[in-house]
C-alpha atoms as a PDB file:
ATOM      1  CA  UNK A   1     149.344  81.003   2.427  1.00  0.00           C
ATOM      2  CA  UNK A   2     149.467  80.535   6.310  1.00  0.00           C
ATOM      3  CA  UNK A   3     146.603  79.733   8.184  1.00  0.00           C
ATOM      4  CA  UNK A   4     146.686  81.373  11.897  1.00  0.00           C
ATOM      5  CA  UNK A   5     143.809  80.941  14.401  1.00  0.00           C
ATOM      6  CA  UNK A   6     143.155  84.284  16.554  1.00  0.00           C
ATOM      7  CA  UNK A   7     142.947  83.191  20.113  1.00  0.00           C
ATOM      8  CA  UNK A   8     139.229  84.282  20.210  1.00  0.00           C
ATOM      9  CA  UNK A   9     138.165  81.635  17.393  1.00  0.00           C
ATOM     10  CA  UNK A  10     140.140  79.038  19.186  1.00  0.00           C
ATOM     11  CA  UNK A  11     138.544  80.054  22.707  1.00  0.00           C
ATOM     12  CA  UNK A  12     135.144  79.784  20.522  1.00  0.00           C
ATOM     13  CA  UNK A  13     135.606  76.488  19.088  1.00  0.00           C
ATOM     14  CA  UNK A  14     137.116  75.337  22.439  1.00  0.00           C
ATOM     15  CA  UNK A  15     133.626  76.389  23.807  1.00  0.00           C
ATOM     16  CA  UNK A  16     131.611  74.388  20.917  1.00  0.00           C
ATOM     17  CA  UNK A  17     133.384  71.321  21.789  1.00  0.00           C
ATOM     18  CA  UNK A  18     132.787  71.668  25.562  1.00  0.00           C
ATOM     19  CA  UNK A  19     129.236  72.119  24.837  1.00  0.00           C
ATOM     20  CA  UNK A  20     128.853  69.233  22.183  1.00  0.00           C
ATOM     21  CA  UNK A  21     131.617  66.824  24.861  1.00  0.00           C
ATOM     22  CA  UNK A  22     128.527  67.149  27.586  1.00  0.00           C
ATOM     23  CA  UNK A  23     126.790  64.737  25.502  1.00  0.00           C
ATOM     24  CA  UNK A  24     129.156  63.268  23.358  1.00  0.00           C
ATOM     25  CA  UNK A  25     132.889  63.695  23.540  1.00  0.00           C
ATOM     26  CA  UNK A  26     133.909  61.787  20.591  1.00  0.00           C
ATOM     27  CA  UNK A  27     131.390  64.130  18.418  1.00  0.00           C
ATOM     28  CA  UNK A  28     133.463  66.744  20.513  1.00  0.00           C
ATOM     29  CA  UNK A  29     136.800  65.454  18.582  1.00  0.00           C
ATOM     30  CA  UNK A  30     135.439  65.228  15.821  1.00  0.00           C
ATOM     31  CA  UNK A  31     134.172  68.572  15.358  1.00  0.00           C
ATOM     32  CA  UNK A  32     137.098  70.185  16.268  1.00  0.00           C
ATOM     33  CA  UNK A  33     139.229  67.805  13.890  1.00  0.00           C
ATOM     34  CA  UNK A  34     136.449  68.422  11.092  1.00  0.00           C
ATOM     35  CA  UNK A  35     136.602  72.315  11.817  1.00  0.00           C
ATOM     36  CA  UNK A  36     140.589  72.735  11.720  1.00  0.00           C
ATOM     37  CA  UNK A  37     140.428  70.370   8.546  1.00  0.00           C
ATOM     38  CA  UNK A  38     137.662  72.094   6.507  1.00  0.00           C
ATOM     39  CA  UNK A  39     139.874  75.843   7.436  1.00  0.00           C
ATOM     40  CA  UNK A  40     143.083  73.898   5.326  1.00  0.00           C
ATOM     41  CA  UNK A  41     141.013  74.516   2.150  1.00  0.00           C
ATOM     42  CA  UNK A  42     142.044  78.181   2.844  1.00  0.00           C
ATOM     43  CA  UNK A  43     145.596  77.526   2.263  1.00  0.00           C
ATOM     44  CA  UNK A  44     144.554  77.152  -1.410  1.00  0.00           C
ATOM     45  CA  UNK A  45     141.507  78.911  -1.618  1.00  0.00           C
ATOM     46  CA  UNK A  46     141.379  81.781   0.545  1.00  0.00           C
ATOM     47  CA  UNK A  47     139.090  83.712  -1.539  1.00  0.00           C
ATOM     48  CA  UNK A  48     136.676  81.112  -1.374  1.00  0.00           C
ATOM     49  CA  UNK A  49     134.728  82.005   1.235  1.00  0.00           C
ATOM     50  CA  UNK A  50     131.881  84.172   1.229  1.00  0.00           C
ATOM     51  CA  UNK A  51     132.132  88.294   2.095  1.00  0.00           C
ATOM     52  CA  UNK A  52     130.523  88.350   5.431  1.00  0.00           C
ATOM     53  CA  UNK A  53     126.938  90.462   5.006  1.00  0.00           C
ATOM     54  CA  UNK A  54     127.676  92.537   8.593  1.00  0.00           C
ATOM     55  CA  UNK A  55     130.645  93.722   7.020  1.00  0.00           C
ATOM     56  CA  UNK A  56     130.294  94.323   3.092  1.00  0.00           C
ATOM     57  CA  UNK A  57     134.571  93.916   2.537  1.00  0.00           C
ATOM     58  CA  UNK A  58     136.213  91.744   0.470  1.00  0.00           C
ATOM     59  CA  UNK A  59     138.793  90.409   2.557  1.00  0.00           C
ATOM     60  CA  UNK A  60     136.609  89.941   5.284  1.00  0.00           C
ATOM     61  CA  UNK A  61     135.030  86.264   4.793  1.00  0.00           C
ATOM     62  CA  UNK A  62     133.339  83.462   6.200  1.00  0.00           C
ATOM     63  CA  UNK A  63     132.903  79.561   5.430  1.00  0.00           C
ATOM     64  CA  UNK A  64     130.519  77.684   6.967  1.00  0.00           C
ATOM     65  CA  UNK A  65     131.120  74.596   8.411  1.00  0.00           C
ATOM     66  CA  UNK A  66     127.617  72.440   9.886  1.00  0.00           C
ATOM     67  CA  UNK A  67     125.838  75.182  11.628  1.00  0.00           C
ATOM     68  CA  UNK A  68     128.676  77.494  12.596  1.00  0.00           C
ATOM     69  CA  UNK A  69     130.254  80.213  10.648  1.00  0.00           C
ATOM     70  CA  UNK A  70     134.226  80.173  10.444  1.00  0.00           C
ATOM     71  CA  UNK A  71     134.871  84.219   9.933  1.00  0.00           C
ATOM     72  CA  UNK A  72     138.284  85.306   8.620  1.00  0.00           C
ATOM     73  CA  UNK A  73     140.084  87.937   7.060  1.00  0.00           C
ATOM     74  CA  UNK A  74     142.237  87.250   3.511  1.00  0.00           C
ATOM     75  CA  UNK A  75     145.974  88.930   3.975  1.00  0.00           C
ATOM     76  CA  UNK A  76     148.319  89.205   1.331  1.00  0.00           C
ATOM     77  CA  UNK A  77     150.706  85.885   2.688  1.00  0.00           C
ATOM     78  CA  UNK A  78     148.382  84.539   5.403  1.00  0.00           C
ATOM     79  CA  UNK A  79     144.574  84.203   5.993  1.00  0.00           C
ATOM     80  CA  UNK A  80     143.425  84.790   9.983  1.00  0.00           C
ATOM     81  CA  UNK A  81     140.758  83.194  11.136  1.00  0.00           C
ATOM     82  CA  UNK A  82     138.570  85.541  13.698  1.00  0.00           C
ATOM     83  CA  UNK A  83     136.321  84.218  15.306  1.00  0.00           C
ATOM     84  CA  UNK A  84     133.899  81.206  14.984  1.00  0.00           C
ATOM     85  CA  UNK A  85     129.734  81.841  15.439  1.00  0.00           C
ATOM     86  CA  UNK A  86     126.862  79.942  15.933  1.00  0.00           C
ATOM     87  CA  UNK A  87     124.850  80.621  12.117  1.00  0.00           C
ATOM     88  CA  UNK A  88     121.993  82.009  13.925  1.00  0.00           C
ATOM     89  CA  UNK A  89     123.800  84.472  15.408  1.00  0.00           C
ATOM     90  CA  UNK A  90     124.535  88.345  14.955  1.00  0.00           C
ATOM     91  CA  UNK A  91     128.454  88.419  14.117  1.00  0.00           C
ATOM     92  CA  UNK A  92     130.044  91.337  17.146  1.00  0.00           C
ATOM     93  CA  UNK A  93     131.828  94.045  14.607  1.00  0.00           C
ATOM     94  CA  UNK A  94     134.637  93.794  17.656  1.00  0.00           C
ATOM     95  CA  UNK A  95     135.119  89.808  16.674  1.00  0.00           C
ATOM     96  CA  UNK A  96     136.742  91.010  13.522  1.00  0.00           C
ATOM     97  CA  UNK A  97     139.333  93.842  14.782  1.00  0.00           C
END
């Protein structure tokens, strides 16, 4: 399986890592080193994931990774990863097109 980021979920976690650099920009690296690394697992395991609840289908999935949610979609030779949320927030049905 192939792992390919959607430009929106690289634009989000981008956006994280601005936010987290105004305070710490090694945490900043880190996260988005941590982030990229925990998505590998999908390579393997791209079922994994949990269905994401706004959605209710199987291929549609999410991992969490610290307090974000890492949304993607299972294909049959790659998995895409959609967008990337904040946990306490509502996941956009248009993130997932």
């Amino acid at each position: 399986m192939r792992v390919i980021w959607s430009p929106l979920a690289l634009e989000r976690v981008n956006e994280i890592a601005d936010y987290i650099a105004e305070n710490n920009i090694e945490a900043a690296t880190l996260f988005v080193l941590d982030v990229f690394g925990a998505v590998e697992r999908l390579k393997t395991f791209p079922n994994s994931g949990n269905v994401v609840p706004e959605v209710k289908r199987q291929n549609i999935r999410e991992i969490i990774f610290k307090n974000y949610r890492v949304v993607y979609r299972v294909e049959r030779k790659r998995v895409s990863i959609l967008t990337v949320r904040h946990g306490r927030q509502l996941l956009p049905l248009d993130e997932i097109k």
